[in-house]
N, C-alpha and C. Protein backbone atom coordinates (compact mmCIF):
# COMPACT_ATOMS: atom_id res chain seq x y z
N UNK A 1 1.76 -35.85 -25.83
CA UNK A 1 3.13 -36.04 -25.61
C UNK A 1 3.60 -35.43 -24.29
N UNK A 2 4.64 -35.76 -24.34
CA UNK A 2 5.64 -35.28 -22.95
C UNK A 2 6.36 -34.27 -23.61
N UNK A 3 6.42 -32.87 -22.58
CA UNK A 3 7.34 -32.10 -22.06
C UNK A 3 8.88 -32.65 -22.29
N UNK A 4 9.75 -32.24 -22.82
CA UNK A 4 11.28 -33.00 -22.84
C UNK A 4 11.80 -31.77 -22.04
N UNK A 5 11.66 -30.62 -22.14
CA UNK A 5 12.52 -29.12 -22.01
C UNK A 5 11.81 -28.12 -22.37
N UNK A 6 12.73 -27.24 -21.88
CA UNK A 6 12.05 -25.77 -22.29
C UNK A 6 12.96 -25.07 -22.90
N UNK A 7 12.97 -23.87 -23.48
CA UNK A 7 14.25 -22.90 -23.42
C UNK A 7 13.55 -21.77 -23.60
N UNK A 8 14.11 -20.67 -22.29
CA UNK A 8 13.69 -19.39 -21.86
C UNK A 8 14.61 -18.49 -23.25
N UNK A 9 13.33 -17.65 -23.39
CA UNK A 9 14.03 -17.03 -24.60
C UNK A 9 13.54 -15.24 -24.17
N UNK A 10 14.54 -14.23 -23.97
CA UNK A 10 14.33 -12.86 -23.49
C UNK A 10 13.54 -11.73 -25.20
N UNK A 11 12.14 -11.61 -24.71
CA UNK A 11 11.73 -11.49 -25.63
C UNK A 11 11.44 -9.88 -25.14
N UNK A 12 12.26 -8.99 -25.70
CA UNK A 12 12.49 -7.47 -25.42
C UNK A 12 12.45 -6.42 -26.44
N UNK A 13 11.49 -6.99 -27.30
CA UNK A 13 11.42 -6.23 -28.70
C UNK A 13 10.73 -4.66 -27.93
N UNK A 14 9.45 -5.16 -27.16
CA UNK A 14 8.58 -4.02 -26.63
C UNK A 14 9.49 -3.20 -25.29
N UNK A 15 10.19 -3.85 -25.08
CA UNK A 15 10.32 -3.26 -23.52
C UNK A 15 10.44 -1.82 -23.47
N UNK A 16 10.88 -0.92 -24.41
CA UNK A 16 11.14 0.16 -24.95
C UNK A 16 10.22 1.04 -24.59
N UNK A 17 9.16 0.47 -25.32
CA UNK A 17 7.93 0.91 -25.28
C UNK A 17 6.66 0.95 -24.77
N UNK A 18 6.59 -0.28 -24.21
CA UNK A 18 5.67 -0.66 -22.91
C UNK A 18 5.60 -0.27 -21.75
N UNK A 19 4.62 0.80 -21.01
CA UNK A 19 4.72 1.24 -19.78
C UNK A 19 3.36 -0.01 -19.39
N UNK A 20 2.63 1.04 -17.44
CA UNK A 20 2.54 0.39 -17.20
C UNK A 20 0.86 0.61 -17.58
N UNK A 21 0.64 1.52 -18.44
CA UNK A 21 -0.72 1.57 -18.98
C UNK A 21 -1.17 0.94 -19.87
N UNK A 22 0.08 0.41 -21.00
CA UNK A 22 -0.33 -0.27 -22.32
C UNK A 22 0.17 -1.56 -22.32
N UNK A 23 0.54 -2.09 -20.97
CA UNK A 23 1.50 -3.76 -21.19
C UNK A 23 1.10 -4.06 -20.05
N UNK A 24 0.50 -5.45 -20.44
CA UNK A 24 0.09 -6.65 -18.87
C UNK A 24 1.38 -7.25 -18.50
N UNK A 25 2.34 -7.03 -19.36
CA UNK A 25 3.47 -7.58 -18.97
C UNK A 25 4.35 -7.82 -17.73
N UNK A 26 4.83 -8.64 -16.85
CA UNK A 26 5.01 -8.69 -16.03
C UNK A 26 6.59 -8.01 -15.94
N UNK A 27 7.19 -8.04 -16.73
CA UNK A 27 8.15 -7.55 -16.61
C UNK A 27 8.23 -5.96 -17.37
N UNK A 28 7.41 -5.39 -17.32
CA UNK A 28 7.01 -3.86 -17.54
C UNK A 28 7.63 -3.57 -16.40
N UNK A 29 7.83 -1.73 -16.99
CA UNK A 29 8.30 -1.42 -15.34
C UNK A 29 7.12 -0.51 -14.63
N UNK A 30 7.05 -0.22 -13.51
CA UNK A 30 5.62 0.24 -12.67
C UNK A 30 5.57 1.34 -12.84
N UNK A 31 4.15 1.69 -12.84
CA UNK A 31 3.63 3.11 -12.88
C UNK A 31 4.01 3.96 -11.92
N UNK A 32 4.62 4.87 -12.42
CA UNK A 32 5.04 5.75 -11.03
C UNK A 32 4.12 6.45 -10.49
N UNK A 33 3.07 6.92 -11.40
CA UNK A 33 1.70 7.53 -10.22
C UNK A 33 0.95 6.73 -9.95
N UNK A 34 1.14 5.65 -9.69
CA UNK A 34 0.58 4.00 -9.09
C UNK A 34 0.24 4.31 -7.70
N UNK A 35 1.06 4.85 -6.82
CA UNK A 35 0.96 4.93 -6.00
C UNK A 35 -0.53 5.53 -5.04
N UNK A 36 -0.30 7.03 -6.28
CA UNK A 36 -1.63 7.91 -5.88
C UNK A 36 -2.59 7.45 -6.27
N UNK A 37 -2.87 6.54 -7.02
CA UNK A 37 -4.01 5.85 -7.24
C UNK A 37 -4.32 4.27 -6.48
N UNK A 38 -3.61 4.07 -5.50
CA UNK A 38 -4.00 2.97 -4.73
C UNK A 38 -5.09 3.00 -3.55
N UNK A 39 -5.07 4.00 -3.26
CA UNK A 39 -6.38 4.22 -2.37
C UNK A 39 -7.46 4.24 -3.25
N UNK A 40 -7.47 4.57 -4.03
CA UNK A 40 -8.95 4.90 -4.81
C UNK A 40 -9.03 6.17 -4.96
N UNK A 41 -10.29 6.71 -5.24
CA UNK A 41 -11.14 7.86 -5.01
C UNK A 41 -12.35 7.95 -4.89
N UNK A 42 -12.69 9.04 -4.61
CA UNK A 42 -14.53 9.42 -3.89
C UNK A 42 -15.08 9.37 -5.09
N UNK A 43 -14.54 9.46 -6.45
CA UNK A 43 -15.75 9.02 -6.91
C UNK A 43 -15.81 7.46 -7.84
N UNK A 44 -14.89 6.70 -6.97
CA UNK A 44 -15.18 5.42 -7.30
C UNK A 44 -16.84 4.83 -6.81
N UNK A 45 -17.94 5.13 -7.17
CA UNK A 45 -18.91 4.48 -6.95
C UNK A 45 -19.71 3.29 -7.08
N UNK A 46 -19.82 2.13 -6.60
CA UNK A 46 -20.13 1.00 -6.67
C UNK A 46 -21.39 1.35 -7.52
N UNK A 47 -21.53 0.17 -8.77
CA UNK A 47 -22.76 -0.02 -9.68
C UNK A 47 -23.18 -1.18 -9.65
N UNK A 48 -24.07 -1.63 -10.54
CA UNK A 48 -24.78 -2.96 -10.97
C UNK A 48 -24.59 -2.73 -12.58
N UNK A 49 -24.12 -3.94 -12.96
CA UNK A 49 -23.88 -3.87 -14.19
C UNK A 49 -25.58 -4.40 -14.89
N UNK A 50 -25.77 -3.94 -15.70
CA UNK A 50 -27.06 -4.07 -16.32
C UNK A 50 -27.48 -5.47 -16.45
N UNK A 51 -29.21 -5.30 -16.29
CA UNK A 51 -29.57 -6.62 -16.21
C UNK A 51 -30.03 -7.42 -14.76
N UNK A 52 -29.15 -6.74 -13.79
CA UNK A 52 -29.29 -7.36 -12.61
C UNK A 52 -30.47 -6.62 -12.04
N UNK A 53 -31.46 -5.88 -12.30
CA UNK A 53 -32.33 -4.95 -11.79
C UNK A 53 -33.43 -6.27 -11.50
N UNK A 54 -33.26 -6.63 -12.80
CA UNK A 54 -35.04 -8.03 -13.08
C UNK A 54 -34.47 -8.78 -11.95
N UNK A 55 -33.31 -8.95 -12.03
CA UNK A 55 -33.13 -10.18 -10.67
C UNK A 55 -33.72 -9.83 -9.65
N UNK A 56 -33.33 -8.83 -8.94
CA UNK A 56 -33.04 -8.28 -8.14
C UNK A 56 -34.60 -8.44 -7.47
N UNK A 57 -35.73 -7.64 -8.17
CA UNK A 57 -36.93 -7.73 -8.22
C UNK A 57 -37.54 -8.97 -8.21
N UNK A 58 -37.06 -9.92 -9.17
CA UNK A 58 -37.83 -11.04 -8.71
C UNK A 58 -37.06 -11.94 -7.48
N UNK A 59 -36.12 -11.58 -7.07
CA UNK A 59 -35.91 -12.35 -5.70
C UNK A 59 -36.64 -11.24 -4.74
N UNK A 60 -36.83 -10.08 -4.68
CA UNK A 60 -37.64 -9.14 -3.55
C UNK A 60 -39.16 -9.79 -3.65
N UNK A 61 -39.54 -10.41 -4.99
CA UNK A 61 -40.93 -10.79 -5.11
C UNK A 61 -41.34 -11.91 -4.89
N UNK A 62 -40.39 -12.55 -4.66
CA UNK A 62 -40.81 -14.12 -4.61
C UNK A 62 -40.04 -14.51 -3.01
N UNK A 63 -39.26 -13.28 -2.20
CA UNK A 63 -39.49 -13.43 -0.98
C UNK A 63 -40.54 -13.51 0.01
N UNK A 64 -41.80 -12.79 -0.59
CA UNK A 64 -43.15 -13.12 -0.13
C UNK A 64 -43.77 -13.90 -0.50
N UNK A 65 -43.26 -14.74 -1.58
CA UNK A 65 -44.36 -15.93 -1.97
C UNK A 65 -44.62 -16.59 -0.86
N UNK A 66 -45.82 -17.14 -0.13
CA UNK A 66 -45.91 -18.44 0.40
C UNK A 66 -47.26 -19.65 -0.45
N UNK A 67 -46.48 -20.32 -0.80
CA UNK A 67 -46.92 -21.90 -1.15
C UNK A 67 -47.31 -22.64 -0.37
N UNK A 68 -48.13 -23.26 -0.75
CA UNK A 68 -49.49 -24.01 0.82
C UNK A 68 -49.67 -25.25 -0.08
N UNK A 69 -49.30 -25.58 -1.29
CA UNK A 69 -49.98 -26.60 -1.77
C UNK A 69 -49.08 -28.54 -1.48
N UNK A 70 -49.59 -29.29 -1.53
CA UNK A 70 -48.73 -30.29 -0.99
C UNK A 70 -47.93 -30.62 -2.23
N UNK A 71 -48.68 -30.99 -3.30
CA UNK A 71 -47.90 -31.53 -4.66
C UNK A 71 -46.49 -30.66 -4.85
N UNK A 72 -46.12 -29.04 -4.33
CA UNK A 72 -45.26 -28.71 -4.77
C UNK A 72 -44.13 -28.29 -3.07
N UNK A 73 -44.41 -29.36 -2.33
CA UNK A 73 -43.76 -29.26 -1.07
C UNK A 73 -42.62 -28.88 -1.18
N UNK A 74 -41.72 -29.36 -1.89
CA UNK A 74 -39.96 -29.36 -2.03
C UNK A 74 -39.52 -28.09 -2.90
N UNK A 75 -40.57 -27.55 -3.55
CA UNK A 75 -40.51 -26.16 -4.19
C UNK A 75 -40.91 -25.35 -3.11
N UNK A 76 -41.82 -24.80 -2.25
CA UNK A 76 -42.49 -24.46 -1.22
C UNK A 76 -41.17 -24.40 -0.14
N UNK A 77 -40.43 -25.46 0.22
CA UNK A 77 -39.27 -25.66 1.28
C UNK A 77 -38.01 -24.54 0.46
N UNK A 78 -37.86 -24.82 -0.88
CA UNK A 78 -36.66 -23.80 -1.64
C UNK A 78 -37.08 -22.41 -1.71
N UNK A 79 -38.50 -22.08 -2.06
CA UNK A 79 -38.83 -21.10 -2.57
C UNK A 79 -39.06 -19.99 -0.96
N UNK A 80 -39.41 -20.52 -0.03
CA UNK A 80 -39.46 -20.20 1.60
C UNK A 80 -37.88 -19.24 2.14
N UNK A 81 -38.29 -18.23 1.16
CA UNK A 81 -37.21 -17.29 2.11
C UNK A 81 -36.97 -16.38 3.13
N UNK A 82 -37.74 -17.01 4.01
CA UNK A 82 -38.26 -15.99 5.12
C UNK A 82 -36.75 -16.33 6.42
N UNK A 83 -35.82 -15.35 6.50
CA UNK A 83 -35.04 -15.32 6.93
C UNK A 83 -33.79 -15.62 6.42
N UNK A 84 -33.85 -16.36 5.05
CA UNK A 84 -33.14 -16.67 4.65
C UNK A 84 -31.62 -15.53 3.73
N UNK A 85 -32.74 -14.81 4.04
CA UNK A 85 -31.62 -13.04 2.78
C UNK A 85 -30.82 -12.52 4.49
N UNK A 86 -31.14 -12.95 5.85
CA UNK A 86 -30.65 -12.24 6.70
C UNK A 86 -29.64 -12.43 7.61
N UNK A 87 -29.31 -13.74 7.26
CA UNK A 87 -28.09 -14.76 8.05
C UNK A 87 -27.67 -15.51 7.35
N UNK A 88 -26.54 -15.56 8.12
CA UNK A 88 -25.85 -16.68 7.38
C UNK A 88 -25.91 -18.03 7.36
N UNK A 89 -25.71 -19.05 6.85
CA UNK A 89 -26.54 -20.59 7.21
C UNK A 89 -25.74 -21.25 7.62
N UNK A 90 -25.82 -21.61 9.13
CA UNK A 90 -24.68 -22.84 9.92
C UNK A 90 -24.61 -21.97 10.87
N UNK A 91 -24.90 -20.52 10.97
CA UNK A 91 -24.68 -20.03 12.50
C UNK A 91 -26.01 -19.98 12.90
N UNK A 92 -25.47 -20.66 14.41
CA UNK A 92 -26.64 -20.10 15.12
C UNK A 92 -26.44 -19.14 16.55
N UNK A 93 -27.66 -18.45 16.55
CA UNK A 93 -27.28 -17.20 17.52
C UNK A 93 -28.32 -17.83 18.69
N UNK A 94 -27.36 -17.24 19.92
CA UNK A 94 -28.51 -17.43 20.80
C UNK A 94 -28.18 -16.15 21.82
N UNK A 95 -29.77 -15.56 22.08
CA UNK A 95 -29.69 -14.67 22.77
C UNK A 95 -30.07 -14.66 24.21
């Protein structure tokens, strides 16, 4: 069906009670120590969420594969990452 209308309805049961830690709400009002936490901090440390280790390893391991055989040419052309982890693809540099 079709859309005919809408009607905006002010739904303020929570507003009371909703800051800006416990409501996605857009009409919450803002955290006032928001501020001090916009830079970050030192010990925000970048991770790998689990799982990505095996990847990780088998793309380091199968960057040395080289394939010589003809039957698997077009695997051999994909699997050929020799330069490929170190630039970006469409630039070219000239020195």
């Amino acid at each position: 069906g079709k859309v005919t209308g809408y009607i905006e309805v002010l739904n303020d049961k929570n507003a009371k009670t909703d800051d800006a830690k416990t409501s996605m709400s857009l009409t919450r009002s803002p955290d006032p120590k928001g501020v001090s936490n916009f830079m970050g901090s030192a010990s925000n440390i970048p991770f790998m969420p689990g799982g990505f280790d095996a990847e990780i390893e088998n793309v380091l391991r199968l960057s040395d594969v080289d394939i010589s055989t003809d039957e698997n040419f077009e695997e051999e052309a994909y699997l050929r990452l020799n330069g490929k982890l170190c630039r970006l693809s469409g630039i070219l540099l000239s020195f």
